[in-house]
Protein backbone atom coordinates (compact mmCIF):
# COMPACT_ATOMS: atom_id res chain seq x y z
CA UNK A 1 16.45 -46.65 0.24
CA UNK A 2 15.40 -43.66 2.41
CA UNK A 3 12.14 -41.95 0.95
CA UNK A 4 12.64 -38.87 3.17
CA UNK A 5 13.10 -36.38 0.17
CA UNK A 6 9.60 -36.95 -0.99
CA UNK A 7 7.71 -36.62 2.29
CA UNK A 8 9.64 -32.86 2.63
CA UNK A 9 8.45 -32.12 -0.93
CA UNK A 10 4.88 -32.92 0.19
CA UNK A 11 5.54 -31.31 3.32
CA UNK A 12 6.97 -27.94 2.07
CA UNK A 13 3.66 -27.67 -0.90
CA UNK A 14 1.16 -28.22 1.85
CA UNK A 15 2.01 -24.55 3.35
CA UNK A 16 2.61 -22.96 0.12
CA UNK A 17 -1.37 -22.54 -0.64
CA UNK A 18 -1.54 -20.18 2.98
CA UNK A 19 1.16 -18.30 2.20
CA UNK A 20 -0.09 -17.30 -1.33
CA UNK A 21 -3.39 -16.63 0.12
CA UNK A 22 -2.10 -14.06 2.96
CA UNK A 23 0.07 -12.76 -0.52
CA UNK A 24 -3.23 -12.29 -2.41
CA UNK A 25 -4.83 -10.43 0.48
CA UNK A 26 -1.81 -8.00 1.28
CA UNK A 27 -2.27 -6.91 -2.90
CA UNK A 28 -6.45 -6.45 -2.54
CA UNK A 29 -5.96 -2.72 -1.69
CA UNK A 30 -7.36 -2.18 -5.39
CA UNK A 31 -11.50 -2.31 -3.25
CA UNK A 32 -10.27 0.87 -1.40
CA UNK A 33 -12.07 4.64 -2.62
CA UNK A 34 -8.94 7.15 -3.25
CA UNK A 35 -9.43 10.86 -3.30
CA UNK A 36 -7.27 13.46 -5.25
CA UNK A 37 -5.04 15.63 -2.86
CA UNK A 38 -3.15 18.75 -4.98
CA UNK A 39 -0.02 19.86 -3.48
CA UNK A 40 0.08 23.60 -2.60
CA UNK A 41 3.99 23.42 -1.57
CA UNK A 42 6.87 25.58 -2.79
CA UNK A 43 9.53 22.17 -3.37
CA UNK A 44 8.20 18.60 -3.04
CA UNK A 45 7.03 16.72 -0.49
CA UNK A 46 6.54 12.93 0.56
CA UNK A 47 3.52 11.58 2.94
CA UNK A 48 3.56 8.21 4.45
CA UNK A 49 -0.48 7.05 5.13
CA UNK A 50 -1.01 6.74 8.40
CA UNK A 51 -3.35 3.75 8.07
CA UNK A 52 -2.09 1.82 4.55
CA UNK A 53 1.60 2.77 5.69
CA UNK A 54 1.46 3.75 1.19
CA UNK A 55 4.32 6.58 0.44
CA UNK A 56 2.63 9.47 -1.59
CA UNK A 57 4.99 11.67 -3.50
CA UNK A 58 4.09 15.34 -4.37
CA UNK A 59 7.28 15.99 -6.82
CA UNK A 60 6.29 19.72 -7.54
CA UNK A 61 3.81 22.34 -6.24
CA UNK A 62 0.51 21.63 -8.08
CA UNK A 63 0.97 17.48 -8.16
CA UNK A 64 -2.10 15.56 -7.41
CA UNK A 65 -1.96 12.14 -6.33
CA UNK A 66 -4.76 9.81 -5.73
CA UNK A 67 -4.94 8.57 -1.56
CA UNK A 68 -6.46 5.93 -0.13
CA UNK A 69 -9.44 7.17 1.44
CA UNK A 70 -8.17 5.24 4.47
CA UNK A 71 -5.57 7.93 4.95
CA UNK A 72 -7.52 10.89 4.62
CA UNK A 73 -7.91 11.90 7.48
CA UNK A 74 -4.12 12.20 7.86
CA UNK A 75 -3.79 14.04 4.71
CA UNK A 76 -6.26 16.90 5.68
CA UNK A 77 -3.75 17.54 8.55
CA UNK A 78 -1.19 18.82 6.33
CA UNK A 79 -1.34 22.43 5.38
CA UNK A 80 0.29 22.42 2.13
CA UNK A 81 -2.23 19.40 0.67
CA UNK A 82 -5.85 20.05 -0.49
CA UNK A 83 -8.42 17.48 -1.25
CA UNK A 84 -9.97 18.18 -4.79
C-alpha cells in the first residue's frame, strides 16, 4: 500500500510553524507609542496611516482616537486633526 498520504501530512506541518510566525509578527503592532489626535471637523472623517496602512475613524467633530506614532507625521498634515 502507497504511504503517500502521510509524507504530505508531514510535509504540509513542516511550513505551518513559518507561517504562524510571520502571523505573530504582522499582530506585534501593540510595542508601537500612539498619540491622541481630536477631530476639529464639522461631519466625520476617515484617515488611512500612511506608514501602518491602520484606518482611523473620527465619527463626529470632537472624537479623539489614539494613532500610531508611526503615522504622525501624516496626521499633523490634516487641518481639521489636532494632536492632544
Amino acid at each position: 500500500m502507497c504511504n503517500c498520504g502521510n509524507k504530505r501530512s508531514a510535509i504540509s506541518t513542516q511550513h505551518q510553524p513559518a507561517a504562524q510566525q510571520v502571523f505573530h509578527n504582522n499582530i506585534s503592532d501593540q510595542h508601537f507609542v500612539y498619540s491622541n489626535f481630536e477631530y476639529t471637523g464639522k461631519t466625520a472623517l476617515t484617515a488611512i496611516g500612511n506608514v501602518s496602512g491602520r484606518k482611523y475613524r473620527f465619527s463626529y467633530p470632537g472624537d479623539v482616537q489614539a494613532i500610531d506614532r508611526r503615522d504622525e507625521p501624516g496626521m499633523l498634515g490634516i487641518p481639521v486633526l489636532k494632536k492632544r
